[in-house]
C-alpha atoms as a PDB file:
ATOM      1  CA  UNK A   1      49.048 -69.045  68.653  1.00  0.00           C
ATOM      2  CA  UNK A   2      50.005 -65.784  67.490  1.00  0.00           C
ATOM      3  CA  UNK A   3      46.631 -63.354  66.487  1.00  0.00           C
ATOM      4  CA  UNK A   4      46.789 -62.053  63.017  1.00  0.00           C
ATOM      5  CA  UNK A   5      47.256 -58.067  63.198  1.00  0.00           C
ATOM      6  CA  UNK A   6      43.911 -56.120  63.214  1.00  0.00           C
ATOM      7  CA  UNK A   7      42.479 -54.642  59.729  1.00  0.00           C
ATOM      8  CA  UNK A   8      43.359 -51.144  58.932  1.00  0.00           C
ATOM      9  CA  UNK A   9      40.677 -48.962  59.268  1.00  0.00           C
ATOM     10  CA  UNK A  10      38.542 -47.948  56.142  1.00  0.00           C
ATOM     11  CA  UNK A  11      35.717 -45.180  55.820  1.00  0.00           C
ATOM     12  CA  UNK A  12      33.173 -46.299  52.810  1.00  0.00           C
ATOM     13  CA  UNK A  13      31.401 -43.534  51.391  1.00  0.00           C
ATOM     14  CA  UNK A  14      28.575 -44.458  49.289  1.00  0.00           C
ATOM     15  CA  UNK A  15      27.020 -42.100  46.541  1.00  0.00           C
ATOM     16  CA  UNK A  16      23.516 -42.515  46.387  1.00  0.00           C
ATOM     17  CA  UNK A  17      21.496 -42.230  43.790  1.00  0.00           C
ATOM     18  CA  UNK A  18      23.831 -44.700  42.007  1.00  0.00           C
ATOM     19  CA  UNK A  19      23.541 -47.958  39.786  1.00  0.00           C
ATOM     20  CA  UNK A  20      19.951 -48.668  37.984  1.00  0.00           C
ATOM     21  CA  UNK A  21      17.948 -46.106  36.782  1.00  0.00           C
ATOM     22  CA  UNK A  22      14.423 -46.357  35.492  1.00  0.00           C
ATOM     23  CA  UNK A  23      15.009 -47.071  31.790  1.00  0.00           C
ATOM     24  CA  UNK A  24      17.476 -50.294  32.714  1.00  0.00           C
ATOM     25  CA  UNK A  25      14.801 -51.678  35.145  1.00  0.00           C
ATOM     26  CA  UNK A  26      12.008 -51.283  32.428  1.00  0.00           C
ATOM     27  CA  UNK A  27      14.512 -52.865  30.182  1.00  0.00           C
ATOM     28  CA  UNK A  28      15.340 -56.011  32.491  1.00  0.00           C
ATOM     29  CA  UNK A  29      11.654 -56.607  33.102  1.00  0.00           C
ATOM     30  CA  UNK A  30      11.356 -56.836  29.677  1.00  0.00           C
ATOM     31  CA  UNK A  31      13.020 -59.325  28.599  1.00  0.00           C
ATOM     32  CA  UNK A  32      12.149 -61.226  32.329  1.00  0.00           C
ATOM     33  CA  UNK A  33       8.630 -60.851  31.515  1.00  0.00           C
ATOM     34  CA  UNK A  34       9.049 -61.768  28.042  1.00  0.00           C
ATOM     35  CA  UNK A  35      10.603 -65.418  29.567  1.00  0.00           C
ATOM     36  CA  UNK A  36       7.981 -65.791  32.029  1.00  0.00           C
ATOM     37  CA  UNK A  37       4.971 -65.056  29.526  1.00  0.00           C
ATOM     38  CA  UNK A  38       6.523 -66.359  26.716  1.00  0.00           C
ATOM     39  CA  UNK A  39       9.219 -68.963  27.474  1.00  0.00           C
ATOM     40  CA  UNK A  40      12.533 -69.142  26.420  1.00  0.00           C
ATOM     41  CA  UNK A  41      14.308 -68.221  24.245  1.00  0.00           C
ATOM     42  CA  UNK A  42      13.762 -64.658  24.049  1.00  0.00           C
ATOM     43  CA  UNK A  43      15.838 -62.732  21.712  1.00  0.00           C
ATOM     44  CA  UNK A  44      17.280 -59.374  22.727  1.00  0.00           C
ATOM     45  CA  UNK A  45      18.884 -57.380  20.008  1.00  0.00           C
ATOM     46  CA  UNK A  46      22.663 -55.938  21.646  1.00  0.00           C
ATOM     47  CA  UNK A  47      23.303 -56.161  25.054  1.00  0.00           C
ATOM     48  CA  UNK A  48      20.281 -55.154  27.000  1.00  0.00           C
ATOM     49  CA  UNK A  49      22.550 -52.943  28.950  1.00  0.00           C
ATOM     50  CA  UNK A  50      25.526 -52.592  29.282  1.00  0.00           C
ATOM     51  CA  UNK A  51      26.743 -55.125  32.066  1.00  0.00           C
ATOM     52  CA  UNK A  52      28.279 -58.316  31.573  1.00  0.00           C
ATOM     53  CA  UNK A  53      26.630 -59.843  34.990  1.00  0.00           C
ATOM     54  CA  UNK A  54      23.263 -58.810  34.026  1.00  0.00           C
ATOM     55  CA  UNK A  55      23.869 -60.098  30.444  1.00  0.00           C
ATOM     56  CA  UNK A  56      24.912 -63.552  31.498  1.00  0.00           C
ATOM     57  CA  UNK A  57      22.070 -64.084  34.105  1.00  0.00           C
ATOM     58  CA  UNK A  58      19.431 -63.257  31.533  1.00  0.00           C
ATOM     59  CA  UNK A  59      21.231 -65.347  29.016  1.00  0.00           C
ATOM     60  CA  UNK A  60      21.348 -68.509  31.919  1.00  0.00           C
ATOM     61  CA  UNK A  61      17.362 -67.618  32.046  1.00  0.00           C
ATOM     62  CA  UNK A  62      17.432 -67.768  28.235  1.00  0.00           C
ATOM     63  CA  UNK A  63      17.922 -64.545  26.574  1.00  0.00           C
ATOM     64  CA  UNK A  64      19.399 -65.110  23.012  1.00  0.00           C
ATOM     65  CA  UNK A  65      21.866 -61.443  22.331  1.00  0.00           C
ATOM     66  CA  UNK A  66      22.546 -60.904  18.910  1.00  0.00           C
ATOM     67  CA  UNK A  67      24.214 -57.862  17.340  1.00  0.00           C
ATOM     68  CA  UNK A  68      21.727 -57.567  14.365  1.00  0.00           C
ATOM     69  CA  UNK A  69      18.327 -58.740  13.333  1.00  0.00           C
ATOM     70  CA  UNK A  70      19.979 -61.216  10.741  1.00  0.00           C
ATOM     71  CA  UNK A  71      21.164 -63.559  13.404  1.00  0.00           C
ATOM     72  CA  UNK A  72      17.394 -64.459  14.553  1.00  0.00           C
ATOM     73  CA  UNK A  73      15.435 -66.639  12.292  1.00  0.00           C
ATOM     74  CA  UNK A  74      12.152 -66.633  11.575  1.00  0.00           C
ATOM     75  CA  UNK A  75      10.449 -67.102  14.484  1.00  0.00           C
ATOM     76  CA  UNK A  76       7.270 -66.367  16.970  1.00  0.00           C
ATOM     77  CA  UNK A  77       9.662 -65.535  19.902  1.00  0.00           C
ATOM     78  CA  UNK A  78       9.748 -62.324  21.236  1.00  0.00           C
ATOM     79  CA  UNK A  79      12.311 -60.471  19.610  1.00  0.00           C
ATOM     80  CA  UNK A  80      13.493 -57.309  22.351  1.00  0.00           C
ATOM     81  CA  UNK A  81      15.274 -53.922  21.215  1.00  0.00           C
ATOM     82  CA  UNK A  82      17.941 -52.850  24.016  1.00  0.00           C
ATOM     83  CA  UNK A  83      17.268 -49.808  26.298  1.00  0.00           C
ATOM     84  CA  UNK A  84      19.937 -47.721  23.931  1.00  0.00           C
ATOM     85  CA  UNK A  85      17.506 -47.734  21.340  1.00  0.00           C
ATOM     86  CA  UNK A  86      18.002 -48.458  17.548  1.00  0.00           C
ATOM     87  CA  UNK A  87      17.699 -47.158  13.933  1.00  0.00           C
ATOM     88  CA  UNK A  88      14.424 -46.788  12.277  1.00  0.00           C
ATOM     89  CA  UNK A  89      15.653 -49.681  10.185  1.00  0.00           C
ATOM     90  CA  UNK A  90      15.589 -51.996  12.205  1.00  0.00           C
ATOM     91  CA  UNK A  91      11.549 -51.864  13.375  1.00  0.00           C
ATOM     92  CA  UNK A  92      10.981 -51.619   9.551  1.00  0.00           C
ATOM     93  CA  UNK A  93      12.988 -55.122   9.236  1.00  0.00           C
ATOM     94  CA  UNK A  94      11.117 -56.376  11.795  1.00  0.00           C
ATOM     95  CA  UNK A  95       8.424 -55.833  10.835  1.00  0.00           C
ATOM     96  CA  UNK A  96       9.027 -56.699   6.741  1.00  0.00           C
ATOM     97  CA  UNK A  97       9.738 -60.384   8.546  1.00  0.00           C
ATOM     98  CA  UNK A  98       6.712 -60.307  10.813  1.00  0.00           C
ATOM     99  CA  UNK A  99       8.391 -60.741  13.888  1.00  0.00           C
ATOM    100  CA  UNK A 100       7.364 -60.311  17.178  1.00  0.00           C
ATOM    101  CA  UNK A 101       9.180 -56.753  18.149  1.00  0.00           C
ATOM    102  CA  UNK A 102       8.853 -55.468  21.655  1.00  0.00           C
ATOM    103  CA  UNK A 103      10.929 -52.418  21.786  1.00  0.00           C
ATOM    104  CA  UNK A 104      12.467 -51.752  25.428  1.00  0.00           C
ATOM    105  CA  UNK A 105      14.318 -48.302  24.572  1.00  0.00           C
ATOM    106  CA  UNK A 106      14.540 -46.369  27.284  1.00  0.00           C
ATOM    107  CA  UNK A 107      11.958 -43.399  27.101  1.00  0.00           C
ATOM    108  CA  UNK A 108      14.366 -40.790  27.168  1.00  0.00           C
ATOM    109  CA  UNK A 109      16.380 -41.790  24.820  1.00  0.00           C
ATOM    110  CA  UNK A 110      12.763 -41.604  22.628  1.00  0.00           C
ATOM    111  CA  UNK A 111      12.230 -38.494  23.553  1.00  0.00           C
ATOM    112  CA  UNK A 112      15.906 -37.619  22.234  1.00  0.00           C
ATOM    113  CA  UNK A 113      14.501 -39.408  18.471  1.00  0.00           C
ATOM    114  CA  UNK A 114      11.249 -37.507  18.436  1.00  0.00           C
ATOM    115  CA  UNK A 115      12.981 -33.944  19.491  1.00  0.00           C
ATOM    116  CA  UNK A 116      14.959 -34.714  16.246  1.00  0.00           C
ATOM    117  CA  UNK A 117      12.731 -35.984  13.710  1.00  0.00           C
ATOM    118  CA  UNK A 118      10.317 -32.738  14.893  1.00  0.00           C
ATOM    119  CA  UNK A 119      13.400 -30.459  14.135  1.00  0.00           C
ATOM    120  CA  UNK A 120      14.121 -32.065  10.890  1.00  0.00           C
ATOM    121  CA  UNK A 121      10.414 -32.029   9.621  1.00  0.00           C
ATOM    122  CA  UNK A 122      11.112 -28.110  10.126  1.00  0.00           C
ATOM    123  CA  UNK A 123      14.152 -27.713   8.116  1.00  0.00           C
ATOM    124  CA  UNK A 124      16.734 -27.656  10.712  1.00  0.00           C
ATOM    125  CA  UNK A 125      20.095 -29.220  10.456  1.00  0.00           C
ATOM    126  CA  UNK A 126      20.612 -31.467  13.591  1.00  0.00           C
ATOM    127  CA  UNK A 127      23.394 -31.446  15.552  1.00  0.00           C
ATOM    128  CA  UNK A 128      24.073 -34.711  17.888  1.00  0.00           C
ATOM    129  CA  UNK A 129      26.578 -34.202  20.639  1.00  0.00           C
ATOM    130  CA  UNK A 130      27.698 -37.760  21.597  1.00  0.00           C
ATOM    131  CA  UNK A 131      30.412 -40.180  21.503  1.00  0.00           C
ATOM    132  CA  UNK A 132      30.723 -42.018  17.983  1.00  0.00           C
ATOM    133  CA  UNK A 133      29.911 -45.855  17.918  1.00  0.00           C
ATOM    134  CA  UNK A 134      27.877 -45.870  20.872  1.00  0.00           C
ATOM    135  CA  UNK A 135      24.707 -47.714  20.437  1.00  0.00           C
ATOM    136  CA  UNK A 136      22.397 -44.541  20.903  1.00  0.00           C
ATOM    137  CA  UNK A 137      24.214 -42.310  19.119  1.00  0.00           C
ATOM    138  CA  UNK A 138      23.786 -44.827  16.103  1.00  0.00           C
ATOM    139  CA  UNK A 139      20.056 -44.825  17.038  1.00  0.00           C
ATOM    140  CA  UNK A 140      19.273 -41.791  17.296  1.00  0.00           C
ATOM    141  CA  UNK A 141      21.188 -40.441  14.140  1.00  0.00           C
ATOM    142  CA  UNK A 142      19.387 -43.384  12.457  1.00  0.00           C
ATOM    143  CA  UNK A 143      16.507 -41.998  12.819  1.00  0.00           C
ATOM    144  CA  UNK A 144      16.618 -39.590   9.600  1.00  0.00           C
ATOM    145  CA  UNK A 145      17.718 -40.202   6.811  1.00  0.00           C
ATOM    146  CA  UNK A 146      21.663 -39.824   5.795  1.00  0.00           C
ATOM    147  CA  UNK A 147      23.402 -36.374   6.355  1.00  0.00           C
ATOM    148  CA  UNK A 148      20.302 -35.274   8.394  1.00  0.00           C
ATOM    149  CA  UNK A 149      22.791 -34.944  11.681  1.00  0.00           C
ATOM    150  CA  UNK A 150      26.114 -33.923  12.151  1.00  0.00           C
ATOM    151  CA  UNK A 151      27.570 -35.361  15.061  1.00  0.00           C
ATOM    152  CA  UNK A 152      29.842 -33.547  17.577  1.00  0.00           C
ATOM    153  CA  UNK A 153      32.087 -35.178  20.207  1.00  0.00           C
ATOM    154  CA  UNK A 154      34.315 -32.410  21.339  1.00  0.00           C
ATOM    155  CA  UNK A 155      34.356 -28.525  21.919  1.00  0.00           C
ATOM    156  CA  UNK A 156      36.907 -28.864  19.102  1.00  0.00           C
ATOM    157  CA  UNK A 157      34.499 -30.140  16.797  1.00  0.00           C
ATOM    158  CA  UNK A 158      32.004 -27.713  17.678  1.00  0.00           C
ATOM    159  CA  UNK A 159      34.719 -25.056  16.550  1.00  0.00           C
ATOM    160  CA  UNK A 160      35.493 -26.599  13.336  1.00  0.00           C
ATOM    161  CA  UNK A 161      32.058 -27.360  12.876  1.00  0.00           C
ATOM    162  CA  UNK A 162      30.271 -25.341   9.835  1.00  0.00           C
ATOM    163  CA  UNK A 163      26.340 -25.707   9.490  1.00  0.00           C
ATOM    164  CA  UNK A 164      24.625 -25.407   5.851  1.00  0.00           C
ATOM    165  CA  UNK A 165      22.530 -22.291   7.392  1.00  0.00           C
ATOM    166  CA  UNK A 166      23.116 -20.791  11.069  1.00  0.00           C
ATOM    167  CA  UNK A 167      19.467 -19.908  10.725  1.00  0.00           C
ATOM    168  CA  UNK A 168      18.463 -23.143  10.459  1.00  0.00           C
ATOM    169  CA  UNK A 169      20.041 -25.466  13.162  1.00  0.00           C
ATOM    170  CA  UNK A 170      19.398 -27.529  16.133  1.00  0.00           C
ATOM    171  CA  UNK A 171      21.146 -29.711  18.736  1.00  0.00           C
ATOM    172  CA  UNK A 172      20.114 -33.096  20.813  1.00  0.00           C
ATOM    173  CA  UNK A 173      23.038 -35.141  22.837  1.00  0.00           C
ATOM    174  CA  UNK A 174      23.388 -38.009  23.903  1.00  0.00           C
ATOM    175  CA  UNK A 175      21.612 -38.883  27.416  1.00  0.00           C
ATOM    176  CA  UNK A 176      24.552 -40.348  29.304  1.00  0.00           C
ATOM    177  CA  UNK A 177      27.165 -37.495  28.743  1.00  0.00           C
ATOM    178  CA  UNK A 178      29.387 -35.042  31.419  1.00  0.00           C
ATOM    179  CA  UNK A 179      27.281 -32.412  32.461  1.00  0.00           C
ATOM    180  CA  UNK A 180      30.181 -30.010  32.263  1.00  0.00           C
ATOM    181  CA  UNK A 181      31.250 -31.404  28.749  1.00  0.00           C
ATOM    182  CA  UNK A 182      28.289 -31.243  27.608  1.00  0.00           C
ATOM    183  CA  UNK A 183      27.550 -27.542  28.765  1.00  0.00           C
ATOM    184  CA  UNK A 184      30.758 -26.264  27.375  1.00  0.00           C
ATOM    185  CA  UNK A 185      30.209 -27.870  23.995  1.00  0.00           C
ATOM    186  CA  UNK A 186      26.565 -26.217  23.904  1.00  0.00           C
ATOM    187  CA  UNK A 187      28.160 -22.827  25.421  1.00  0.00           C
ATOM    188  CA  UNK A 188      30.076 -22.632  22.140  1.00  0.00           C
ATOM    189  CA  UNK A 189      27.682 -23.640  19.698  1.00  0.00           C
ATOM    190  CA  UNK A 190      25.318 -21.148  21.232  1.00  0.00           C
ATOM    191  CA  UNK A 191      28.062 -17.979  20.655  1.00  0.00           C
ATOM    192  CA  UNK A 192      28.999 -18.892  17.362  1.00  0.00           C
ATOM    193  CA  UNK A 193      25.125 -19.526  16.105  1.00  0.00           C
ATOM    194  CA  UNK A 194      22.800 -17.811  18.448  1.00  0.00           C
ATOM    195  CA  UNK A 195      19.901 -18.934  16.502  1.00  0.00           C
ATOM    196  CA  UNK A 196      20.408 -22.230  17.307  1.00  0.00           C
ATOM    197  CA  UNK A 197      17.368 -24.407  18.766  1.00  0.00           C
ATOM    198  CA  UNK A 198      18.009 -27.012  21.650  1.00  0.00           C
ATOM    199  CA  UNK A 199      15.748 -29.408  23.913  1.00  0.00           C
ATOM    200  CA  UNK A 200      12.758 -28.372  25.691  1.00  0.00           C
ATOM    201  CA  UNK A 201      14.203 -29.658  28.154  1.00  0.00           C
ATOM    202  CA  UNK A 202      18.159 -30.673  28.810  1.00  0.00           C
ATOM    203  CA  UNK A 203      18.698 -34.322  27.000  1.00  0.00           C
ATOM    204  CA  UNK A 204      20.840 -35.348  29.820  1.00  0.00           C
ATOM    205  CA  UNK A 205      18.852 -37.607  31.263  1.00  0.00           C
ATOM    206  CA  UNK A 206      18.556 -37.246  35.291  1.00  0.00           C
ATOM    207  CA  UNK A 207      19.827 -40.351  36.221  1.00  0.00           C
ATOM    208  CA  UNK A 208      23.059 -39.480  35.026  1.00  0.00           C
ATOM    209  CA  UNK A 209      23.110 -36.074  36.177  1.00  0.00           C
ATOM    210  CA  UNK A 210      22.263 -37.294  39.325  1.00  0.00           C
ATOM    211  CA  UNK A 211      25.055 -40.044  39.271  1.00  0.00           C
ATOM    212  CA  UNK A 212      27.174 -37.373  38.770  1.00  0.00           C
ATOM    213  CA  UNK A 213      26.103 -35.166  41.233  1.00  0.00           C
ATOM    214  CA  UNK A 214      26.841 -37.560  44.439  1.00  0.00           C
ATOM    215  CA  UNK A 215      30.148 -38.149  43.110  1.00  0.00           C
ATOM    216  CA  UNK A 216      30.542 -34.684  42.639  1.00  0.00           C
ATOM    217  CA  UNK A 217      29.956 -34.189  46.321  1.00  0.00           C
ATOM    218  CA  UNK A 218      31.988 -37.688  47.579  1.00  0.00           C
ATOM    219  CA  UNK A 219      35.380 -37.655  45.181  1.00  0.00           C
ATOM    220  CA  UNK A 220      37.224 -34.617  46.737  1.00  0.00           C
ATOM    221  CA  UNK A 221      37.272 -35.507  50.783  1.00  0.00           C
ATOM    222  CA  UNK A 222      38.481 -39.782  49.636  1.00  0.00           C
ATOM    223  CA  UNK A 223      42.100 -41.425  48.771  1.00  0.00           C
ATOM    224  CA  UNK A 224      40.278 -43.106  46.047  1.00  0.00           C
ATOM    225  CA  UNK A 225      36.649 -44.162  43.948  1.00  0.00           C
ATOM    226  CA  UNK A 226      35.615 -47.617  42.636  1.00  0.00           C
ATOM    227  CA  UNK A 227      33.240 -47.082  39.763  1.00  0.00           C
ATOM    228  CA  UNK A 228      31.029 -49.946  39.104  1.00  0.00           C
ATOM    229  CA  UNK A 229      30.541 -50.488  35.560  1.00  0.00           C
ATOM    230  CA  UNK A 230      31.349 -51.950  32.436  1.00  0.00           C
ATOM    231  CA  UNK A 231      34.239 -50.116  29.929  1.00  0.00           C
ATOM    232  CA  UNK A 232      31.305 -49.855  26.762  1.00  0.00           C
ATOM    233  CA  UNK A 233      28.829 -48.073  29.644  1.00  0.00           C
ATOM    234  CA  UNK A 234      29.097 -44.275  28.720  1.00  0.00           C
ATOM    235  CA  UNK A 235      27.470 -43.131  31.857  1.00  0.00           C
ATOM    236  CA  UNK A 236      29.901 -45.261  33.916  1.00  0.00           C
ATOM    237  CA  UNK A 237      33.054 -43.845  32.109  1.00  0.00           C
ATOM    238  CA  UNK A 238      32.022 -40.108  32.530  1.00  0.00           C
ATOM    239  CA  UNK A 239      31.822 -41.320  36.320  1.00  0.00           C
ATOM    240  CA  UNK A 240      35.005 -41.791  36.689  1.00  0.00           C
ATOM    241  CA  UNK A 241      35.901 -38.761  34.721  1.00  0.00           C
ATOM    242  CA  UNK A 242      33.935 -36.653  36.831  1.00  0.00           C
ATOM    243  CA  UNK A 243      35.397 -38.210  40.053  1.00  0.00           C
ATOM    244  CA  UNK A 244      39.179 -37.186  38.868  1.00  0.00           C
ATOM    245  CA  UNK A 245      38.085 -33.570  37.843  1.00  0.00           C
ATOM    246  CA  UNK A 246      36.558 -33.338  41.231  1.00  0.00           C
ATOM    247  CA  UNK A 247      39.509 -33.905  43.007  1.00  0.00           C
ATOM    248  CA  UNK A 248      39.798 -37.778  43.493  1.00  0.00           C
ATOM    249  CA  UNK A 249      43.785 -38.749  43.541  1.00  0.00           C
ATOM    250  CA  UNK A 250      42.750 -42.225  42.135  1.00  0.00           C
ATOM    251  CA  UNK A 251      39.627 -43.319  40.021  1.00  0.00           C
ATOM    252  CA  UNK A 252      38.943 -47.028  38.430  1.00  0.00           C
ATOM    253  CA  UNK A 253      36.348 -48.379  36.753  1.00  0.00           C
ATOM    254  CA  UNK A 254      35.567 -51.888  37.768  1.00  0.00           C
ATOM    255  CA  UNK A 255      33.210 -54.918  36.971  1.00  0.00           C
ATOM    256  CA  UNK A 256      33.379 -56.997  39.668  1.00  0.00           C
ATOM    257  CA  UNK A 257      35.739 -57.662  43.166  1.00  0.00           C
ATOM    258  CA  UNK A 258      38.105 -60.012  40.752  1.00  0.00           C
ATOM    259  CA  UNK A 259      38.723 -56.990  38.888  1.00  0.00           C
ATOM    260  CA  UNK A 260      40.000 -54.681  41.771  1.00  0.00           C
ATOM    261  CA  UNK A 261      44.142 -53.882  41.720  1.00  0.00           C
ATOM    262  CA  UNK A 262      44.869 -54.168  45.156  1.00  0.00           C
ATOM    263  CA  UNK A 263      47.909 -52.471  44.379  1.00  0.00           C
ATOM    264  CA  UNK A 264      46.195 -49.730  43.582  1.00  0.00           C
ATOM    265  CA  UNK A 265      43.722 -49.363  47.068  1.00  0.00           C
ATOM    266  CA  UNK A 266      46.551 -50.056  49.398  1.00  0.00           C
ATOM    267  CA  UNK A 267      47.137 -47.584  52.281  1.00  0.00           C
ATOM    268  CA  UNK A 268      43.663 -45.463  51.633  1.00  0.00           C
ATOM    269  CA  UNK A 269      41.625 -44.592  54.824  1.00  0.00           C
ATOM    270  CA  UNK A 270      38.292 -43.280  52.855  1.00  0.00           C
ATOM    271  CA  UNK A 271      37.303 -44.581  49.588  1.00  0.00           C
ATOM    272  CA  UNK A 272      34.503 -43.826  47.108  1.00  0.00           C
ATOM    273  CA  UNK A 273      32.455 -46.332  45.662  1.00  0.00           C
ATOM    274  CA  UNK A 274      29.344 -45.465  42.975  1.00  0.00           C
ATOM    275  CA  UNK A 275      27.953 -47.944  40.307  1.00  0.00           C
ATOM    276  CA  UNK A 276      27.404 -46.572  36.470  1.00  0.00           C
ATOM    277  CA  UNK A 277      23.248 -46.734  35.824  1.00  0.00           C
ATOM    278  CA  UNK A 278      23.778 -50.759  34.434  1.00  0.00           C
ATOM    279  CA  UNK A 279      25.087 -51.944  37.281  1.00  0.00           C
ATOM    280  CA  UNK A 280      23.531 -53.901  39.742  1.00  0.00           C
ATOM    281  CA  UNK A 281      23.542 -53.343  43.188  1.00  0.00           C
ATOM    282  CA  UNK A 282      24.409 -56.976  43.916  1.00  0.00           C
ATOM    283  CA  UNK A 283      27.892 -56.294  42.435  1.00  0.00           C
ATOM    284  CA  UNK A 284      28.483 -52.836  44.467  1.00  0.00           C
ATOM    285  CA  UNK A 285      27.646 -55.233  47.817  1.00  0.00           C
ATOM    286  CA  UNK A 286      30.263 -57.449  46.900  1.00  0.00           C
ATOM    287  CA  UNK A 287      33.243 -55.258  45.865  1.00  0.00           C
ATOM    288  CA  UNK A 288      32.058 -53.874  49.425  1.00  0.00           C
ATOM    289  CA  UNK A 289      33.102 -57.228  51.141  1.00  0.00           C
ATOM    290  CA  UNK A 290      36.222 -57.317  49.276  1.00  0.00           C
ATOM    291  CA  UNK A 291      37.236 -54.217  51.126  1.00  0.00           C
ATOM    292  CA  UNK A 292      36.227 -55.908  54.213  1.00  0.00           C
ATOM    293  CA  UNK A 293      37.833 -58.967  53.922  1.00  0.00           C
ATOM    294  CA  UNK A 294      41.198 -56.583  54.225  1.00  0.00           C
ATOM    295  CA  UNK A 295      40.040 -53.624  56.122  1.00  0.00           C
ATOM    296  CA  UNK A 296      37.672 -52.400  59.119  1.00  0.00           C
ATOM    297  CA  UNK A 297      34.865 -50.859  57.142  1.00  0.00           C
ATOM    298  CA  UNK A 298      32.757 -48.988  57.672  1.00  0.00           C
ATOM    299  CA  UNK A 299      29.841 -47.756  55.323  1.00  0.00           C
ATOM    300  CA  UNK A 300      28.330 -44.013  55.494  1.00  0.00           C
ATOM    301  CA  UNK A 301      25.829 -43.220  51.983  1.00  0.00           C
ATOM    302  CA  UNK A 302      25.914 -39.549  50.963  1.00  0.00           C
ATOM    303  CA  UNK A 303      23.474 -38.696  49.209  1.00  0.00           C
ATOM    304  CA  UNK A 304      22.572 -36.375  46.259  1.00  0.00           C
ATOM    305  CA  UNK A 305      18.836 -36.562  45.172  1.00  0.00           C
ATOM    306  CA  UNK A 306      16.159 -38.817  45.868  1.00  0.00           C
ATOM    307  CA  UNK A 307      14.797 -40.847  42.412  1.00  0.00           C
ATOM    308  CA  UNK A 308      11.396 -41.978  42.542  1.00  0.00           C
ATOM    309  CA  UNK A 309      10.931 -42.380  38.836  1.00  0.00           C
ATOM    310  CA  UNK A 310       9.672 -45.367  37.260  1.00  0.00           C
ATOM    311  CA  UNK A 311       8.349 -46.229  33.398  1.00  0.00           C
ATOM    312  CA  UNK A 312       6.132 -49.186  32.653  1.00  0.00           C
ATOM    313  CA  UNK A 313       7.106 -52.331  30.369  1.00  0.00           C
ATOM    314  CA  UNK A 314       6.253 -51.952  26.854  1.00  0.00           C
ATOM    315  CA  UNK A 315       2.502 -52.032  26.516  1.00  0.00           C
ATOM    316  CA  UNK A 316       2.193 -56.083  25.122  1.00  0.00           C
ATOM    317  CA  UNK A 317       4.058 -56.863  28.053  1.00  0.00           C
ATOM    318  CA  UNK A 318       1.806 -54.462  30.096  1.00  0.00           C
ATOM    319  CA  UNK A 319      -1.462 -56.044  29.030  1.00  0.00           C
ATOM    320  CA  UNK A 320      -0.163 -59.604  29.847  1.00  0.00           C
ATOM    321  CA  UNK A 321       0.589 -57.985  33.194  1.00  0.00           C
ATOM    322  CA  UNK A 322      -3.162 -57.207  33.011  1.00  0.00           C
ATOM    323  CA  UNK A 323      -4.663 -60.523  31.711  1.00  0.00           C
ATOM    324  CA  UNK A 324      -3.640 -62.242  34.958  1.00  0.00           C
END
């Protein structure tokens, strides 16, 4: 009997930090703890994060997801805010129905709501750089009330863009933008309005900076990069982004092993592979053995900062941490 022909060989290079960052973990344990203290069902207010596979296991625990408030009667159950954060309207309805809000926005993102309510209390005009529709952008501009922010998306916008009084104005972004983008957008608001006020400290949250960092470093010396991540995760779409502009021939975002195009990640030697900051490690390990059910692989991490951050559950969840 005739042995089949040996694998080709394939180099793995693994970006590290990659997949969950602090404000997704806080935001899984959330609704987990909310289950386990409360019992099902547990109802979580848009996708918790942005990942099908973590979606559908809390749902198969018995998370509820609904887009808005409407779609959850009146009930004692624990009703969860996603890590993107959400308009002050929604707390208020919430709370105008007495239900049981637990609010599992990541604290970053907060910090992005309270830079921009302080700015407005002072008379500034606001300008948000983020991507329109996104989940936090709609949070955070719903914060104040209508015509408060202007958002910008591009450094085209920021050219066309004329402010009430240059004296008077302010930016926040978006945490889960390009670093570059991002700097080149502020670059140009800063020369046309020097008076302009931003962040204490850069919006950008690390996580993503850091995401983009190790690919940074990994997408110029592969054939190609497997992003983990869903298509409505920002941070996992400026991944791949970053990847091509670094020099990666081929970049592809991708949910899970069924997903991959074999066509496309035939005949590579070295390959990428990072996850987007909602993706579970779990699905990086498996698009891993995909490779290996069709190669020789072998796995090196490179590495580009080492995350030790952490943020505790909401403080109700907290205190039945406590209690036991």
């Amino acid at each position: 009997m005739a042995s089949s022909p040996p694998k080709p060989a394939l180099k793995v290079l693994l970006c590290s930090p990659r997949g969950f960052c602090a404000g997704v973990v806080r935001a899984i344990d959330s609704v987990e703890r909310a289950l386990s203290v409360y019992g099902p069902p547990v109802y979580v207010r848009h996708e918790i994060v942005h990942n099908r596979y973590v979606v559908e296991s809390l749902r198969a625990k018995g998370a509820i997801f609904v887009e808005e408030l409407d779609e959850v009667p009146d009930t004692g159950a624990p009703v969860i805010f996603s890590a993107h954060g959400v308009p002050r309207a929604v707390p208020e309805e919430a709370a105008r129905r007495n239900l049981f809000a637990l609010d599992a926005t990541c604290p970053l993102v907060t910090k992005v709501h309270r830079e921009a309510e302080i700015h407005h209390r002072r008379g500034r005009q606001i300008v948000l750089i983020g991507h329109a529709g996104h989940p936090e952008v709609i949070g955070t501009m719903g914060q104040l009330p209508p015509g408060s922010v202007s958002l910008i998306e591009t450094l085209e916008d920021a050219a066309a863009f004329t402010p009430r009084d240059a004296h008077k104005l302010a930016y926040v972004t978006q945490t889960t933008l390009s670093v570059r983008d991002t700097a080149e957008i502020v670059e140009h608001l800063k020369s046309r309005f020097p008076a302009i006020v931003g962040p204490h400290k850069e919006d950008i949250c690390y996580a993503t900076t850091n995401r983009q960092e190790a690919v940074k470093r990994v997408a110029p010396i592969v054939d190609a990069m497997i992003v983990v991540g869903a298509p409505n995760s920002s941070n996992s779409q400026r991944l791949r982004e970053v990847a091509l502009r670094a020099g990666c021939p081929h970049a592809a975002l991708v949910q899970r092993a069924a997903d991959i195009d074999w066509n496309e990640f035939g005949g590579i030697a070295r390959l990428g592979i990072t996850a987007g900051a909602s993706a579970p490690e779990v699905l990086v390990e498996e698009i891993i053995e995909a490779f290996a059910q069709r190669y020789a692989v072998s796995v090196e991490t490179v590495s580009a900062a080492e995350e030790g951050v952490f943020f505790p559950l909401p403080r109700v969840l907290r205190e039945t941490q406590a209690a036991e």
